[in-house]
Protein backbone atom coordinates (compact mmCIF):
# COMPACT_ATOMS: atom_id res chain seq x y z
CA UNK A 1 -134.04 43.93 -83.95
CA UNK A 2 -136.90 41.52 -83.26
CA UNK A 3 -139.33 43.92 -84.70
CA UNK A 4 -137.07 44.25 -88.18
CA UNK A 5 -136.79 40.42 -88.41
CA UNK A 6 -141.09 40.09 -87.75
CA UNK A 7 -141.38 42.94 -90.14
CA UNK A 8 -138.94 41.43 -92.96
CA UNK A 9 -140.54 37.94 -92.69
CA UNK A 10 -143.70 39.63 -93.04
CA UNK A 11 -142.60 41.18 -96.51
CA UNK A 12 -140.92 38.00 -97.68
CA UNK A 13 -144.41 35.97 -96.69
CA UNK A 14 -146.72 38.89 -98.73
CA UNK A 15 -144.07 39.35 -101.41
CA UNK A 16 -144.01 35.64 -102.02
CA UNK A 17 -147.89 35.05 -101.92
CA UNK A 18 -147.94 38.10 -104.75
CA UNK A 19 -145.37 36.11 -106.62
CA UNK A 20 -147.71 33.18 -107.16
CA UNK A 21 -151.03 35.26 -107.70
CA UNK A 22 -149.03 37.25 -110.44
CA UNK A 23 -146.48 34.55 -111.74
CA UNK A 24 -145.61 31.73 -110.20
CA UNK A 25 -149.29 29.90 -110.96
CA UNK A 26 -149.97 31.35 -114.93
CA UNK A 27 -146.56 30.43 -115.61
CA UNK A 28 -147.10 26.93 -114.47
CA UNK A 29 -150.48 26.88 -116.33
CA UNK A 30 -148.88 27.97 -120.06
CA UNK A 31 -145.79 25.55 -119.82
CA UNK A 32 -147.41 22.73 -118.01
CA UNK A 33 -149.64 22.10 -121.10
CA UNK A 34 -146.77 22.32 -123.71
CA UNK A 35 -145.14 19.20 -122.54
CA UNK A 36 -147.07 16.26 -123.94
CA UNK A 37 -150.61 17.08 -122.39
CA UNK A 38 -149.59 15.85 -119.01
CA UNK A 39 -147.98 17.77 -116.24
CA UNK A 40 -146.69 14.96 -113.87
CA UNK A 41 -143.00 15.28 -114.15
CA UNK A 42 -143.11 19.43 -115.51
CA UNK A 43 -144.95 20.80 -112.90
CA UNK A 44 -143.35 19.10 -110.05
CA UNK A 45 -139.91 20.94 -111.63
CA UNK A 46 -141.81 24.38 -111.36
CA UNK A 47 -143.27 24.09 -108.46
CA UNK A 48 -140.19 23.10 -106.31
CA UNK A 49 -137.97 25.31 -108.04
CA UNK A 50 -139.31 28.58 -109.06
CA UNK A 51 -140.82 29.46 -105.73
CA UNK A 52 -136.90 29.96 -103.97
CA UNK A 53 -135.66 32.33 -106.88
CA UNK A 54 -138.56 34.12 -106.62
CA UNK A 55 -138.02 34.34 -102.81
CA UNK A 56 -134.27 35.31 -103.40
CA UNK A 57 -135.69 38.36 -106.08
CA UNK A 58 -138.21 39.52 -102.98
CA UNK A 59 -135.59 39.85 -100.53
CA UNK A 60 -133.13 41.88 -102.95
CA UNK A 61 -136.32 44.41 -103.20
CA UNK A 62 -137.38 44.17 -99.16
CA UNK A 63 -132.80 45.03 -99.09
CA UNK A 64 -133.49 42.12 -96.43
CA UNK A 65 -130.25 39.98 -96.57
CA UNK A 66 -130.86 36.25 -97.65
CA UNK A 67 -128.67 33.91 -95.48
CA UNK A 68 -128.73 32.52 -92.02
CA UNK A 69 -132.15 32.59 -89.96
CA UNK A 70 -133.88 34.17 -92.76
CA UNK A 71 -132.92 31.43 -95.01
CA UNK A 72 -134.90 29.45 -93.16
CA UNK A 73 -138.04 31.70 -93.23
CA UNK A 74 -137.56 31.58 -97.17
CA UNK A 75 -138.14 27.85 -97.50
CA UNK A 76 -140.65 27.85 -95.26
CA UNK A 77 -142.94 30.19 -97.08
CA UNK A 78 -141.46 28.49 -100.51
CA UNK A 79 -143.34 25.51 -98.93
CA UNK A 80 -146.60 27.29 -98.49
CA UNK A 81 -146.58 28.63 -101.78
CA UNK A 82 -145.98 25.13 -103.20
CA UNK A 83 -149.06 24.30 -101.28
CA UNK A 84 -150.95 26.63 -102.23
CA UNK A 85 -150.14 25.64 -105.97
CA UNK A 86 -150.88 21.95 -105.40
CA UNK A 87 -154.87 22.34 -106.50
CA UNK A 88 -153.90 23.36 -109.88
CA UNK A 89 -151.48 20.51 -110.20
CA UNK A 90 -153.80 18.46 -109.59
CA UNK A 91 -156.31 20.06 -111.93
CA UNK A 92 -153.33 20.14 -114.83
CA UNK A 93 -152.62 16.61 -114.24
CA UNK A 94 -156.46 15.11 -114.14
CA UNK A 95 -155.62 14.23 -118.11
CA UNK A 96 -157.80 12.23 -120.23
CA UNK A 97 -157.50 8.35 -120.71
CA UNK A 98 -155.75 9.43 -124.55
CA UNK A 99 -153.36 11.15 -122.23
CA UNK A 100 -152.58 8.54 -119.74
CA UNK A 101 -152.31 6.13 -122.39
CA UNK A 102 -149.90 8.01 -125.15
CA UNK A 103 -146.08 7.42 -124.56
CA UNK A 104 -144.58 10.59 -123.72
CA UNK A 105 -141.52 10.18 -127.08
CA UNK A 106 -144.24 8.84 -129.88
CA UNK A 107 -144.76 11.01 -132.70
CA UNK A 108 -148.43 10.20 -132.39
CA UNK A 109 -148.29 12.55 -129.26
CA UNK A 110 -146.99 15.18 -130.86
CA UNK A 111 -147.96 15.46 -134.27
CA UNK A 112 -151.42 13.99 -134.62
CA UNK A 113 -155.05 16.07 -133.31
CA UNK A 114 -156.35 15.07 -129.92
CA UNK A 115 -159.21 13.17 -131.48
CA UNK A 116 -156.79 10.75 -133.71
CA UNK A 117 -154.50 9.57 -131.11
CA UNK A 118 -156.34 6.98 -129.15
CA UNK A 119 -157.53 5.64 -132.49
CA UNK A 120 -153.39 5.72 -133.53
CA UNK A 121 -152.51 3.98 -130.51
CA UNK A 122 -154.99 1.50 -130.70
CA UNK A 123 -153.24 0.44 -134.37
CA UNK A 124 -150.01 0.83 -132.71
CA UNK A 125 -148.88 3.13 -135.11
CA UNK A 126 -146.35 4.92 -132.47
CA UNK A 127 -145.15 1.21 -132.44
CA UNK A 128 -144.03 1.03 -136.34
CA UNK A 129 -140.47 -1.63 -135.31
CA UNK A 130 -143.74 -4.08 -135.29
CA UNK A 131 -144.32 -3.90 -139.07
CA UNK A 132 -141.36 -6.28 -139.42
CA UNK A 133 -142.87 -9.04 -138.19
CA UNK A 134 -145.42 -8.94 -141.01
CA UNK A 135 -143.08 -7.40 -143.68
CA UNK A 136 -140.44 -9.59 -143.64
CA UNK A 137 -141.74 -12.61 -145.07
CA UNK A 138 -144.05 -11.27 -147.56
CA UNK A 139 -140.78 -9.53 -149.13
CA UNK A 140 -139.07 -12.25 -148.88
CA UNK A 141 -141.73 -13.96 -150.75
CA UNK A 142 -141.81 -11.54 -153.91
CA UNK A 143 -137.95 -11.53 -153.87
CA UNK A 144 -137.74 -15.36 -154.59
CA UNK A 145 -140.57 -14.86 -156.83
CA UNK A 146 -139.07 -12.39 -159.02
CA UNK A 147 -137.41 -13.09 -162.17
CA UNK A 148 -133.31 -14.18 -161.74
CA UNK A 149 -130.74 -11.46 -162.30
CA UNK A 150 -133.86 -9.02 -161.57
CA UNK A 151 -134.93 -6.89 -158.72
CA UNK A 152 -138.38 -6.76 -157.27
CA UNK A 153 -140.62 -4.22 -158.69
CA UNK A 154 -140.85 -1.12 -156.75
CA UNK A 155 -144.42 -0.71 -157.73
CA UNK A 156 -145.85 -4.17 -155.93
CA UNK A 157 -143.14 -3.49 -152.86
CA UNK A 158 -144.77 0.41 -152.58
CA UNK A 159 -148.42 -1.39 -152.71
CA UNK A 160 -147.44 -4.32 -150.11
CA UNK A 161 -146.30 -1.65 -147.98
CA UNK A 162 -149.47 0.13 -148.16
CA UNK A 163 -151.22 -3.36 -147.32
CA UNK A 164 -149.17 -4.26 -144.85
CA UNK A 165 -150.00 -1.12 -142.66
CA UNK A 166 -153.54 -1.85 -142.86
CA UNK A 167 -153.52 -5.30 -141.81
CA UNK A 168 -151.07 -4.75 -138.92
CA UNK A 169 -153.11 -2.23 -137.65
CA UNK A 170 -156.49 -4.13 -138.19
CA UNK A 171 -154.55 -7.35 -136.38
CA UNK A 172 -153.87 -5.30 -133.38
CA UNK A 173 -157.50 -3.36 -133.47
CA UNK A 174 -159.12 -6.86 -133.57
CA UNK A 175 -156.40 -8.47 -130.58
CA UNK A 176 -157.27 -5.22 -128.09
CA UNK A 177 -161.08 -5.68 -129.06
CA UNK A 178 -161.38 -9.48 -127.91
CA UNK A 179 -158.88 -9.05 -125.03
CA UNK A 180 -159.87 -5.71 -123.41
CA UNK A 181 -160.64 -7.45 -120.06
CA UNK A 182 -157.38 -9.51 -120.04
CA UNK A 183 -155.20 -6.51 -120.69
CA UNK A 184 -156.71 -4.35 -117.70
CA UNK A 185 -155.21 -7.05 -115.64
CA UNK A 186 -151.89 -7.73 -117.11
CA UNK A 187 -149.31 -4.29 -115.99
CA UNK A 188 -147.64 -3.82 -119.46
CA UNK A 189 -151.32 -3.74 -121.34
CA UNK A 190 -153.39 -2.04 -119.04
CA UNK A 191 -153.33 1.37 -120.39
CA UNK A 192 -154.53 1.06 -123.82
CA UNK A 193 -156.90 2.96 -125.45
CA UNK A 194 -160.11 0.01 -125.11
CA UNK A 195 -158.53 -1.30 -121.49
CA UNK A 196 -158.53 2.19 -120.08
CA UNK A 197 -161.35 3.91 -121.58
CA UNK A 198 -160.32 6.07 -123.28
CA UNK A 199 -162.35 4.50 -126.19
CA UNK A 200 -165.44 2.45 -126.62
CA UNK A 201 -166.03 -1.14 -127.79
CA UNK A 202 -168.12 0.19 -130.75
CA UNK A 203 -165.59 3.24 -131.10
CA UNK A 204 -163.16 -0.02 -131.27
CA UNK A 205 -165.66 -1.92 -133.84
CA UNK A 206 -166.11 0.70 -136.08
CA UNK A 207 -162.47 1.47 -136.49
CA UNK A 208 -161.84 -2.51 -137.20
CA UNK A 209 -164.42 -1.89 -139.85
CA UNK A 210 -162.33 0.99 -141.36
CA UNK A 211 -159.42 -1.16 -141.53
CA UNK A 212 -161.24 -4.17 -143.20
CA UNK A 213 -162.51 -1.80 -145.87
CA UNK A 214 -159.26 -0.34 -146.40
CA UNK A 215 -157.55 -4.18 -146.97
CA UNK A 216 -160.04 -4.83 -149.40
CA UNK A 217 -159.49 -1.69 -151.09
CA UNK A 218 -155.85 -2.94 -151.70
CA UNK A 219 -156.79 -6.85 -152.70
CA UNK A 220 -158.65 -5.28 -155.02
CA UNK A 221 -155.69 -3.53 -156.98
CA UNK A 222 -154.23 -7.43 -157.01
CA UNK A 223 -155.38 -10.33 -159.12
CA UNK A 224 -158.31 -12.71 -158.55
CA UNK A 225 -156.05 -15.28 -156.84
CA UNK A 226 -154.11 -12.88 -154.27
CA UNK A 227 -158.00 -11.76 -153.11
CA UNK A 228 -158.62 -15.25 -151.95
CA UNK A 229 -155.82 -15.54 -150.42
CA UNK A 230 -155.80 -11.83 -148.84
CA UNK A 231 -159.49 -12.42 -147.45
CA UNK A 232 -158.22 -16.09 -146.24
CA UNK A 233 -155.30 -14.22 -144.44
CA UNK A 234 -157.46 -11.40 -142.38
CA UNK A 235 -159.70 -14.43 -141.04
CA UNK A 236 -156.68 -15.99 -139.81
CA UNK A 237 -155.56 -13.12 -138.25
CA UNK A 238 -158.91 -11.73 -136.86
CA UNK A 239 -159.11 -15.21 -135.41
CA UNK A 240 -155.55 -15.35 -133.51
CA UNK A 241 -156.55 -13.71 -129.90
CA UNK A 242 -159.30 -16.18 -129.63
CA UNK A 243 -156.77 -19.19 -129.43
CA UNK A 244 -154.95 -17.62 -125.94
CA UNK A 245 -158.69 -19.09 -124.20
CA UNK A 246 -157.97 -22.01 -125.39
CA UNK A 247 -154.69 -23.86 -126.19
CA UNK A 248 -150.83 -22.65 -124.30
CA UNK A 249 -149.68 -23.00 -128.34
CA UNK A 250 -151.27 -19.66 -129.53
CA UNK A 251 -147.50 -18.54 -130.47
CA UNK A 252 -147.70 -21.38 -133.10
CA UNK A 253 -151.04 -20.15 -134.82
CA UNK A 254 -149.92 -16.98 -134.88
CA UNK A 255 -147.20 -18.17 -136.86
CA UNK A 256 -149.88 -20.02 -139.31
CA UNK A 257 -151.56 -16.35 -139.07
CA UNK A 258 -148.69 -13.71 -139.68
CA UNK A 259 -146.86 -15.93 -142.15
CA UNK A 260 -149.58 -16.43 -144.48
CA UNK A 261 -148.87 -13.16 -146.45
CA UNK A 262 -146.06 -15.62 -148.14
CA UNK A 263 -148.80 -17.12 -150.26
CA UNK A 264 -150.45 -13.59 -151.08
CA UNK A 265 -147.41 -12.78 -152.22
CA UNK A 266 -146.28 -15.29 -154.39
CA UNK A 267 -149.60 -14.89 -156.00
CA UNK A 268 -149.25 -11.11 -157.15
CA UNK A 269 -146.42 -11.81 -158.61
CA UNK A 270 -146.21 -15.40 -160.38
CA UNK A 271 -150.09 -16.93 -161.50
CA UNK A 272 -148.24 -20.44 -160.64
CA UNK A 273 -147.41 -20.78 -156.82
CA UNK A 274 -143.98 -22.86 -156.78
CA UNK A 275 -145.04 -24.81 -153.67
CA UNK A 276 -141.49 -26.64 -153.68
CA UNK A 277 -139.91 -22.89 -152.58
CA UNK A 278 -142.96 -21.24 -150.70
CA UNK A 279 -144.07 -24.15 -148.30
CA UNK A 280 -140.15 -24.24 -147.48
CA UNK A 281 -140.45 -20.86 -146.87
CA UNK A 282 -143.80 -20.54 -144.94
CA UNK A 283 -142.74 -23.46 -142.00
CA UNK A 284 -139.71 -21.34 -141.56
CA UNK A 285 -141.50 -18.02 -140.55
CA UNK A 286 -143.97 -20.25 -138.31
CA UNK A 287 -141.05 -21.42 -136.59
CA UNK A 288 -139.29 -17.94 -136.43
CA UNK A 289 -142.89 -17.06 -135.15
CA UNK A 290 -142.45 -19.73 -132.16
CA UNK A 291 -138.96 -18.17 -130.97
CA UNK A 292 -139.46 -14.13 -130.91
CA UNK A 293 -142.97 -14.15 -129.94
CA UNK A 294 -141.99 -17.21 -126.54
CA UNK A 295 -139.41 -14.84 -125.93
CA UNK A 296 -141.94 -11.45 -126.07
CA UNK A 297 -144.94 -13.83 -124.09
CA UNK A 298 -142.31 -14.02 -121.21
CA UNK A 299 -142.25 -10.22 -120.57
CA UNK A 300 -146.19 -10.91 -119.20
CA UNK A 301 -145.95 -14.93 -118.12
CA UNK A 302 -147.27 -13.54 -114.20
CA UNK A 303 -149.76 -11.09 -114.92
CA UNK A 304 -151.43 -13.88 -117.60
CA UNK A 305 -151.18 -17.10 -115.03
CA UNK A 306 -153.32 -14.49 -113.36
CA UNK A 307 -155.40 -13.46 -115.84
CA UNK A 308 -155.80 -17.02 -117.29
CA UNK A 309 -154.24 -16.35 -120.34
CA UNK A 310 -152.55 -19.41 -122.31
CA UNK A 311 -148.87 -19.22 -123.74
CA UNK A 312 -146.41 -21.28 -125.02
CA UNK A 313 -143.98 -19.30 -122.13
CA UNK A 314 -146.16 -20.64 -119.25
CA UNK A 315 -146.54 -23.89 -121.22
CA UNK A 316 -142.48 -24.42 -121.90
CA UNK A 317 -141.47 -23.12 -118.15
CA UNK A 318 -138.03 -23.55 -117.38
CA UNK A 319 -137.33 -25.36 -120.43
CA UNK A 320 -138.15 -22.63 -122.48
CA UNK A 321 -134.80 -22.52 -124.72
CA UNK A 322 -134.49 -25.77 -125.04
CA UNK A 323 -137.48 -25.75 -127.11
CA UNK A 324 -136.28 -22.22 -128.46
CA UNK A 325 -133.45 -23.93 -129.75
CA UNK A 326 -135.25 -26.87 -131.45
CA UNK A 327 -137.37 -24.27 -133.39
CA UNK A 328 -134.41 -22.08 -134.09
CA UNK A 329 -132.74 -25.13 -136.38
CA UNK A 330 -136.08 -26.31 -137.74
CA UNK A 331 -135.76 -22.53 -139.21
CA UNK A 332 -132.73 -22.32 -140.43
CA UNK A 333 -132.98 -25.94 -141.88
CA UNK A 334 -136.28 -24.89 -143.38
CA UNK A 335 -134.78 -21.55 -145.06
CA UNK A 336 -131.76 -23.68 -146.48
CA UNK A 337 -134.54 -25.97 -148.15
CA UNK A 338 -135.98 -23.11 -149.49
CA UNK A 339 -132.85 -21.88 -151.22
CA UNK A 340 -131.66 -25.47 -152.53
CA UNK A 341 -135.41 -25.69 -154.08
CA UNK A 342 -135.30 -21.98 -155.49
CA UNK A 343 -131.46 -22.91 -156.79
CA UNK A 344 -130.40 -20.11 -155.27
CA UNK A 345 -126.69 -19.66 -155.48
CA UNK A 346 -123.89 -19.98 -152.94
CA UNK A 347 -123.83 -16.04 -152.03
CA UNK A 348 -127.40 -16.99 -150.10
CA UNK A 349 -125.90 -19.36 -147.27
CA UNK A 350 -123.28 -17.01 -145.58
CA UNK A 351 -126.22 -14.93 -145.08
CA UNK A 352 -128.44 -17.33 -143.43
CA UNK A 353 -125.47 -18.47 -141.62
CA UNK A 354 -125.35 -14.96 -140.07
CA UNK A 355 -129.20 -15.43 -139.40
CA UNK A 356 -128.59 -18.62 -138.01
CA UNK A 357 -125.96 -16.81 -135.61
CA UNK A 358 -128.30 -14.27 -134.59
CA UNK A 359 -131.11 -16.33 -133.88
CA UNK A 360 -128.46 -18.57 -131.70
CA UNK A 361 -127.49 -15.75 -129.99
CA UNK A 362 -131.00 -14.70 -129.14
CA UNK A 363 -131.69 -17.96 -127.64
CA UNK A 364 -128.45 -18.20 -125.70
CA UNK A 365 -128.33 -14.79 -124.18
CA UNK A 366 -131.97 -13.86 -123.17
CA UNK A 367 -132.62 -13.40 -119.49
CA UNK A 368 -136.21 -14.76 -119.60
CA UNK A 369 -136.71 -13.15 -115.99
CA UNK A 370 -135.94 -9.66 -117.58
CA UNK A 371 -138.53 -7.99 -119.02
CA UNK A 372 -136.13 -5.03 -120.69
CA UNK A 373 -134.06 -7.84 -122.03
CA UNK A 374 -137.12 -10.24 -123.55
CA UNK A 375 -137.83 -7.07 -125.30
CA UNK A 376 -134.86 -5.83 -126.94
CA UNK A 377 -134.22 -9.56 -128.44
CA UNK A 378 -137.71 -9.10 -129.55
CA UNK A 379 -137.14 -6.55 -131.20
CA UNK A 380 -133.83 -7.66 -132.67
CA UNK A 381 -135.57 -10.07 -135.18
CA UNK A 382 -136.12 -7.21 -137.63
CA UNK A 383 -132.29 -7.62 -138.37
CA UNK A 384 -133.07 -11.44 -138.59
CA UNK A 385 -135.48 -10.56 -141.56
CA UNK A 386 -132.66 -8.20 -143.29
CA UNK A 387 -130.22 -10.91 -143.32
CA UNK A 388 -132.59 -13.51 -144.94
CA UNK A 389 -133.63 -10.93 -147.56
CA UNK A 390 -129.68 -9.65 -147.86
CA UNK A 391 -129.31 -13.20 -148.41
CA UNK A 392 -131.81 -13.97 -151.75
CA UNK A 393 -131.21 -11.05 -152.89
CA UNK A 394 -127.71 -12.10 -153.43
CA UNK A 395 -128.45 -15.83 -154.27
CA UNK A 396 -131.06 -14.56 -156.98
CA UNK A 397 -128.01 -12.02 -158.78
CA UNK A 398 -125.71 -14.44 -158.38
CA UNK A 399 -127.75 -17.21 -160.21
C-alpha cells in the first residue's frame, strides 16, 4: 500500500510539472497580456487557481482517488508549480512606466497605440469630467451674449469645444512640466507620465509646443479681439503652477486663470464687451474657483506640507468652510448681479437658487479628512455649471 501511495504521488508530482510545461505557463502568457498590459491582479487568479483543476484532471487519468491524504499531496505540488511559475510573473508584470501609470477603466488604455498613451495621460484626456471646469463659464458667457429669444450658435459652441480641449490639455501639460519633482512626492500624483518616467522633460516640452500651436490654430478662426484675449488667457494659465512656490492663495489665481475664457468669449460673439454683465460674471467663477478647487487641494494637504507646496487648504486649516461659505455667497450674489445687469427674466433665479443649494450643500457636507469624499464634491460642480446655464438659458427665452 505504501508503495501505491509513493508511486501515485509520484504520477501526480510528474503529471503536474507536464501540466505547466504544456499549459499551465503559455496559457498564463496569452491571457496575462490581454488584460490592460499589466498582469498584477490576472495572473495571481491563474496561478492559484488553475494549478488544483489541473491536479484534479491528473488524478482522474493516474484512476488515483482525490480525497483524504492525497488531497494533501495535491496542494502541495499545486504549490510547487505556482513556484515554479512565479519567474514569469514577475517577467509579465515588469511593465513599462505608460503601464504603471494608465488607470486600468480609461479608454486611453484600451483604445489608443502604446506610443500615444503617456502623451494622453499627460493631457488628462482619460480625465474628460475636468473639461467642466473650463467649459462652463465660457458657455455661459456666449449664452448671455447671444441675441434674446435666440439660442447660441452651434457653430461657435462646436469651435469653443474644439478650443477648450486644447487649452485644458496644454494647462495640465504645462502644470506636470513645472511640478514634476513635487508630484513624485505627493501619493495621488506620483505616477504620472513626467513624475514616473515614463516620459521626458523635452518629450513633455515638445508636446506643450503641440498644444500651443494647436490654440493658435483656433484663435485664428476668431476675430482680432478674441486673439488678444486668447493669447492673454494661455499666459495666465501657463503661469498658474508657478504661484504654489510662492503664495498659499494659488486657488484664487487660478480662478483669475480658468475664468478668463469669459472675456474670449464675449468677444467672438459681440465686438462690444458689456462689462456691466461679464465682470459680474467673471468674479463669480473666481469665487466658484476658490470653493471646488479648497475642497480638491484637501485630498493632498499632507503630502504638500511635505513637499512645500502652498494652498489655500493648508492656509484656511480648520476653518476651511467657514471661508468656503463666505465665497459660496460672494458667488451666488455675484451671478444674481449678473442676471439683474443682463435683465434677465424671473425664470433665471429658481435656477441659481438650486445652484446656490448645491454649492451649500457642498460646503456643509464635505468630510475634508476624506479624500474619496473631497473628490466626489469636486466633481459635483459640473452640475453646478448646468444649473447656471439651465438658468440663462431660461431667463434669455423668457425675456
Amino acid at each position: 500500500m505504501a508503495a501505491l501511495h509513493r508511486g501515485g504521488c509520484g504520477s501526480v508530482l510528474s503529471g503536474l510539472a507536464q501540466y505547466r510545461d504544456r499549459e499551465v505557463l503559455p496559457s498564463f502568457n496569452k491571457q496575462s497580456r490581454v488584460f490592460y498590459g499589466n498582469s498584477r491582479d490576472f495572473s495571481g487568479t491563474i496561478i492559484s487557481h488553475a494549478p488544483p483543476a489541473a491536479a484534479t484532471t491528473i488524478l482522474r487519468r493516474q484512476g488515483v482517488a482525490t480525497h483524504g491524504s492525497h488531497r494533501s499531496n495535491v496542494v502541495s505540488a499545486a504549490a510547487s508549480s505556482s513556484e515554479a511559475a512565479e519567474p514569469v510573473h514577475k517577467e509579465e508584470s515588469a511593465s513599462s512606466p505608460w503601464q504603471q501609470t494608465s488607470p486600468a477603466s480609461s479608454w486611453v488604455e484600451r483604445w489608443l497605440p502604446t506610443a500615444a498613451r503617456p502623451y494622453a495621460l499627460l493631457a488628462r484626456l482619460h480625465k474628460p469630467g475636468n473639461l467642466w471646469f473650463y467649459a462652463w463659464p465660457c458657455i455661459w458667457s456666449i449664452a448671455i451674449a447671444t441675441t434674446k429669444t435666440e439660442l447660441p450658435d452651434m457653430k461657435i459652441l462646436a469651435l469653443f469645444g474644439f478650443g477648450l480641449v486644447v487649452i485644458k490639455c496644454a494647462a495640465c501639460t504645462v502644470n506636470d512640466l513645472l511640478d514634476r519633482d513635487f508630484d513624485k512626492k505627493v501619493e495621488r500624483t506620483k505616477n504620472r507620465p513626467l513624475a514616473s518616467g515614463a516620459l521626458t522633460p523635452s518629450q513633455g516640452f515638445y508636446f506643450l509646443v503641440f498644444q500651443i500651436l494647436l490654440w493658435f490654430s483656433f484663435l485664428l478662426q476668431l476675430n482680432n479681439r478674441s486673439l488678444i484675449m486668447g493669447a492673454s488667457w494661455l499666459v495666465l494659465l501657463l503661469t498658474y503652477p508657478l504661484m504654489k512656490r510662492f503664495t498659499y492663495w494659488p486657488q484664487a489665481y487660478l480662478g483669475f486663470a480658468i475664468n478668463f475664457g469669459i472675456f474670449l468669449a464675449s468677444a467672438a460673439i459681440k465686438e462690444n464687451l458689456d462689462y456691466a454683465v461679464i465682470l459680474p460674471m467673471y468674479f463669480a467663477g473666481i469665487f466658484w474657483t476658490l470653493v471646488y478647487d479648497t475642497i480638491y487641494a484637501h485630498q493632498d494637504k499632507k503630502d504638500d506640507l511635505k513637499a512645500g507646496v502652498k494652498s489655500t487648504a493648508i492656509r484656511f486649516g480648520d476653518n476651511t468652510k467657514y471661508w468656503l461659505s463666505g465665497f459660496g455667497v460672494a458667488c451666488i450674489s455675484s451671478l444674481a448681479f449678473t442676471g439683474y445687469n443682463a435683465h434677465l427674466a424671473w425664470a433665471y433665479y429658481p435656477f441659481l437658487a438650486a445652484a446656490a443649494g448645491h454649492l451649500a450643500w457642498q460646503i456643509f457636507t464635505v468630510d475634508l479628512s476624506n479624500r474619496l469624499d473631497c473628490n466626489r464634491k469636486f466633481v459635483s460642480n459640473k452640475w453646478f455649471g448646468a444649473l447656471v446655464l439651465g438658468g440663462i438659458l431660461c431667463g434669455m427665452l423668457a425675456s
